[in-house]
Protein backbone atom coordinates (compact mmCIF):
# COMPACT_ATOMS: atom_id res chain seq x y z
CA UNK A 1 -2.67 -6.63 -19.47
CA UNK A 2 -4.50 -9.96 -20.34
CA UNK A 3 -7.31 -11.35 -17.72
CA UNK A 4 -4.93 -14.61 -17.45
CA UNK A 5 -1.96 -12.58 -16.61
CA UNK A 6 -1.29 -12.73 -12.90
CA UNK A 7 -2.54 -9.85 -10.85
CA UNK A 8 0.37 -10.53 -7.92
CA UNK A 9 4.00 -9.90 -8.45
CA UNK A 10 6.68 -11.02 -5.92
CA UNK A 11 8.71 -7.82 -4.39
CA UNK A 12 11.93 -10.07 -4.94
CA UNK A 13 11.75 -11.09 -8.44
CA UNK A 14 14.01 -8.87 -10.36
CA UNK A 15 11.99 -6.55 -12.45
CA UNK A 16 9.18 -5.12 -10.64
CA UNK A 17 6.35 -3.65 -13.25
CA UNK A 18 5.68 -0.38 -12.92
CA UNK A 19 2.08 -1.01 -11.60
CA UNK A 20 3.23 -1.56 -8.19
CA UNK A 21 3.04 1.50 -7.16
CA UNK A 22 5.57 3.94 -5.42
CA UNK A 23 5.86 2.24 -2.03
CA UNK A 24 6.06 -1.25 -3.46
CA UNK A 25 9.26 -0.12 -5.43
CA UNK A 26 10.44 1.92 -2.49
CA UNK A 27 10.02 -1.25 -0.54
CA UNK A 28 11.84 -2.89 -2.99
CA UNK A 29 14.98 -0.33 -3.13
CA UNK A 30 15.49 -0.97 0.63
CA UNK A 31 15.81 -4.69 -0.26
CA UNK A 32 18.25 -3.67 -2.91
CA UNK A 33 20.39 -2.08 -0.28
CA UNK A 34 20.71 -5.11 2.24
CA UNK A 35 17.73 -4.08 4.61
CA UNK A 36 15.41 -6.38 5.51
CA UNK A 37 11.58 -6.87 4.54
CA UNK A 38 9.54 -9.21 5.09
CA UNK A 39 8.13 -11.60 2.42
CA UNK A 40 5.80 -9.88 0.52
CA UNK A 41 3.36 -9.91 -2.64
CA UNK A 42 1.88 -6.57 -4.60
CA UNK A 43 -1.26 -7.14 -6.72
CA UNK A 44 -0.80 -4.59 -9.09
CA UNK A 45 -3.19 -1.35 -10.23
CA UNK A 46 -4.28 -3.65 -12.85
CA UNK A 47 -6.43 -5.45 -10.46
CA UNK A 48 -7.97 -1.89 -8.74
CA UNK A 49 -8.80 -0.69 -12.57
CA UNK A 50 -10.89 -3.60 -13.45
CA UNK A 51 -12.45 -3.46 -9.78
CA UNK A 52 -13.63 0.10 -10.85
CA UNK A 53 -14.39 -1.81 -13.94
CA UNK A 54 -17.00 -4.04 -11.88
CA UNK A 55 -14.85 -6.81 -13.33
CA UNK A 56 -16.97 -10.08 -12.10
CA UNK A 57 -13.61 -11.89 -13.05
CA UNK A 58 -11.47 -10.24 -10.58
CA UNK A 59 -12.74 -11.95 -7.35
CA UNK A 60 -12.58 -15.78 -8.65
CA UNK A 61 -8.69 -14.68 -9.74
CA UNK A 62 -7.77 -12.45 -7.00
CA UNK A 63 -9.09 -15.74 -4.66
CA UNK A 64 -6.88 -18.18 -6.71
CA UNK A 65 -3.60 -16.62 -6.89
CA UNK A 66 -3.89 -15.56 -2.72
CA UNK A 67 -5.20 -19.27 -2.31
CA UNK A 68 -1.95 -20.01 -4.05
CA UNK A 69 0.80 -17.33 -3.19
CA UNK A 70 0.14 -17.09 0.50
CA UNK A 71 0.69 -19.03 3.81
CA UNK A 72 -3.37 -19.58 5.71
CA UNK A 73 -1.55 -19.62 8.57
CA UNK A 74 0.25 -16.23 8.35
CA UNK A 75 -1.17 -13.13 9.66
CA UNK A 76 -0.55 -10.13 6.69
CA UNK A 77 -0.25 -6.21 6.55
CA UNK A 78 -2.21 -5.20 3.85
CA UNK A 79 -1.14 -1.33 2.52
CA UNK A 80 -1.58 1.05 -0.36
CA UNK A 81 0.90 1.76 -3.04
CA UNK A 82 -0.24 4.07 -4.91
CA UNK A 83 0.76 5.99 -8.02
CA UNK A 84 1.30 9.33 -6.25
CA UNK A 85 2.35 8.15 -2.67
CA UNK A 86 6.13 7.82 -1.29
CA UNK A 87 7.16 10.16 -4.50
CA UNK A 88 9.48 13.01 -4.22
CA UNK A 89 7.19 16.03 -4.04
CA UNK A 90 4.10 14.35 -2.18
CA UNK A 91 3.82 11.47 0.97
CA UNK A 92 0.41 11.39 1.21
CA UNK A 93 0.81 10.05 4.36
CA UNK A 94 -2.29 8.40 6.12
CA UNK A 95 -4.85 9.29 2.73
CA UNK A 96 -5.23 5.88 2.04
CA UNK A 97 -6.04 2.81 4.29
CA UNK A 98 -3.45 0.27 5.95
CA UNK A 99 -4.97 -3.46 7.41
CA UNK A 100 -2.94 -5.00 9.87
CA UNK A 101 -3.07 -8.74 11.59
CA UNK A 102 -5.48 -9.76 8.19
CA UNK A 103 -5.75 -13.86 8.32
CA UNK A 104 -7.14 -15.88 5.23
CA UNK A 105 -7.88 -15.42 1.64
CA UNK A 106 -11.25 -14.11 2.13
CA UNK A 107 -9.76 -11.40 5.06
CA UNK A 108 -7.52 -10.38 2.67
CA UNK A 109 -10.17 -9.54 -0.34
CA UNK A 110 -11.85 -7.29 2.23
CA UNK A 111 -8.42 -5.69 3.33
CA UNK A 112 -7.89 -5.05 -0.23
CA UNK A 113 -11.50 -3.75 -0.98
CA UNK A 114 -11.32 -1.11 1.29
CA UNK A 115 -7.71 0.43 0.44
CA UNK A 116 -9.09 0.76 -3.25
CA UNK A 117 -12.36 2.08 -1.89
CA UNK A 118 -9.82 4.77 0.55
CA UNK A 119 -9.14 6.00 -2.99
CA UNK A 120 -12.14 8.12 -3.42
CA UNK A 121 -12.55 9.74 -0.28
CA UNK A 122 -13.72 12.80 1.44
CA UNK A 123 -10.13 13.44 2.54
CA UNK A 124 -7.74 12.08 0.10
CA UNK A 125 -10.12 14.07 -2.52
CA UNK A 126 -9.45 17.43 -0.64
CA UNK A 127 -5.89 16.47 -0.21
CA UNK A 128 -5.55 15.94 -4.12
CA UNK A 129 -7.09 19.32 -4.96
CA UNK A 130 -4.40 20.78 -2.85
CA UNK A 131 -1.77 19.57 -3.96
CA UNK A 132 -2.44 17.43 -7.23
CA UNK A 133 -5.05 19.86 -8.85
CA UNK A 134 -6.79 18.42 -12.01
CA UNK A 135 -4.96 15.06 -11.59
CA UNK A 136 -7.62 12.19 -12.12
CA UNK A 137 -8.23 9.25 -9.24
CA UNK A 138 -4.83 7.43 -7.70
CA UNK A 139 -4.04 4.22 -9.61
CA UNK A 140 -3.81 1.22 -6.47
CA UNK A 141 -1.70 -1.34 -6.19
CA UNK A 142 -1.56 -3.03 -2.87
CA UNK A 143 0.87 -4.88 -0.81
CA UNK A 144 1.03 -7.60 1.46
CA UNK A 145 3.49 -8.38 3.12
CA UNK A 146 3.86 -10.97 6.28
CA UNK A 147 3.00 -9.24 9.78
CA UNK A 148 5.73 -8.70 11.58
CA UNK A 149 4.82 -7.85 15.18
CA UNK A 150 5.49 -4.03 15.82
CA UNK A 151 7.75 -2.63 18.51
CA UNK A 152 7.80 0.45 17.62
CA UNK A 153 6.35 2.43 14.66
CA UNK A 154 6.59 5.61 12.56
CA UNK A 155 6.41 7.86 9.55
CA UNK A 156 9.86 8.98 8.16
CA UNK A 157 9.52 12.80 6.62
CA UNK A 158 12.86 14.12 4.28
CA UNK A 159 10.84 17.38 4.89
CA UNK A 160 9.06 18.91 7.45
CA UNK A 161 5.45 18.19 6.84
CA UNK A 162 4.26 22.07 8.49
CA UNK A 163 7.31 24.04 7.14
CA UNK A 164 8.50 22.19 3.97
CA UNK A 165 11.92 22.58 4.45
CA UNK A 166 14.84 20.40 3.87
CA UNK A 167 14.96 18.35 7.21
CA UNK A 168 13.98 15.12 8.50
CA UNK A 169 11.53 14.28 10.96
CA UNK A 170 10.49 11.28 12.36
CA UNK A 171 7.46 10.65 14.22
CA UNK A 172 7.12 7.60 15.87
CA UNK A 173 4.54 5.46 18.68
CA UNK A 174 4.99 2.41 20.28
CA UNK A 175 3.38 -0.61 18.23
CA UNK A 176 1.84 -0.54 15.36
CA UNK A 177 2.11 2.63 12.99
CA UNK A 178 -1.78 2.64 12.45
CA UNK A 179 -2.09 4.27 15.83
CA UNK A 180 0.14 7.13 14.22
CA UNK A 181 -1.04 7.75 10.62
CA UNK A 182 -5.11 6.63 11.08
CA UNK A 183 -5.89 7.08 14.41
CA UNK A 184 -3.92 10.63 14.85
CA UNK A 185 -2.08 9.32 18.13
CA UNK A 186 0.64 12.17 19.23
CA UNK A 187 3.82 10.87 18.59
């Protein structure tokens, strides 16, 4: 991918690249089936490879196209979408970071910072040599999508997370889901 090449894709336009990550095109699949999401952007991994690049480049962009793309006035959830989350054989449900209620361009940078920096720790680094053994570092995209205020909240399983077997379970909390997946609130 070029430097000039934009770094945030729409979920709505109508090929997604693969470099949005597993949630992103999750996201996107519930769209395709009538359910409602809220607007939302996803800067692609490109952008989290050339910060682990110490691309100088990336912030002046990453500032432009947010300056552009989104509303000041909006507050934003800012989540991981991974290359190995929301798949089939792996959820890796609360590895990596989620922002909630992030305001401005400059909130959002930092939001974004630290879900690529969640990438390389203690935890999700354990968690990989469990279950993804050998596999090199997560590509990141990230997603932002406009804050909708929470109700209630949960994690969806399609299988039990402490048996593995064929089942769904759903945990849930009232408001928002970080209480849940970061903060380890029984649902």
């Amino acid at each position: 991918m070029s430097r000039n090449a934009s770094l945030l894709v729409e979920l709505a336009q109508r090929r997604l690249p693969e470099s949005v990550g597993f949630k992103a095109r999750n996201l996107r699949r519930l769209c395709d089936y009538g359910f409602r999401i809220p607007p939302t952007q996803v800067c692609t991994w490109e952008a989290h490879a050339r910060y682990l690049n110490n691309d100088l480049t990336l912030i002046d962009q990453i500032l432009h196209e947010l300056a552009v793309r989104l509303d000041p006035e909006c507050a934003y959830a800012v989540r991981s979408s991974a290359d190995v989350e929301d798949s089939l054989p792996h959820t890796f449900a609360g590895q990596f970071k989620s922002v909630l209620e992030v305001r401005g361009v400059s909130g959002i940078l930092q939001a974004m910072w630290s879900i690529w920096s969640s990438t390389h720790s203690p935890s999700l680094t354990a968690y990989m040599e469990r279950f993804l053994p050998g596999r090199g570092a997560p590509r990141m995209a990230v997603i932002l999508q406009n804050m909708v205020p929470p109700v209630i909240s949960g994690v969806a399983f399609s299988k039990n997370p402490l048996t593995g077997l064929d089942e769904i379970i759903v945990e849930a909390v009232p408001g928002p889901g970080t209480t849940l997946v970061q903060e380890g609130v029984t649902p």
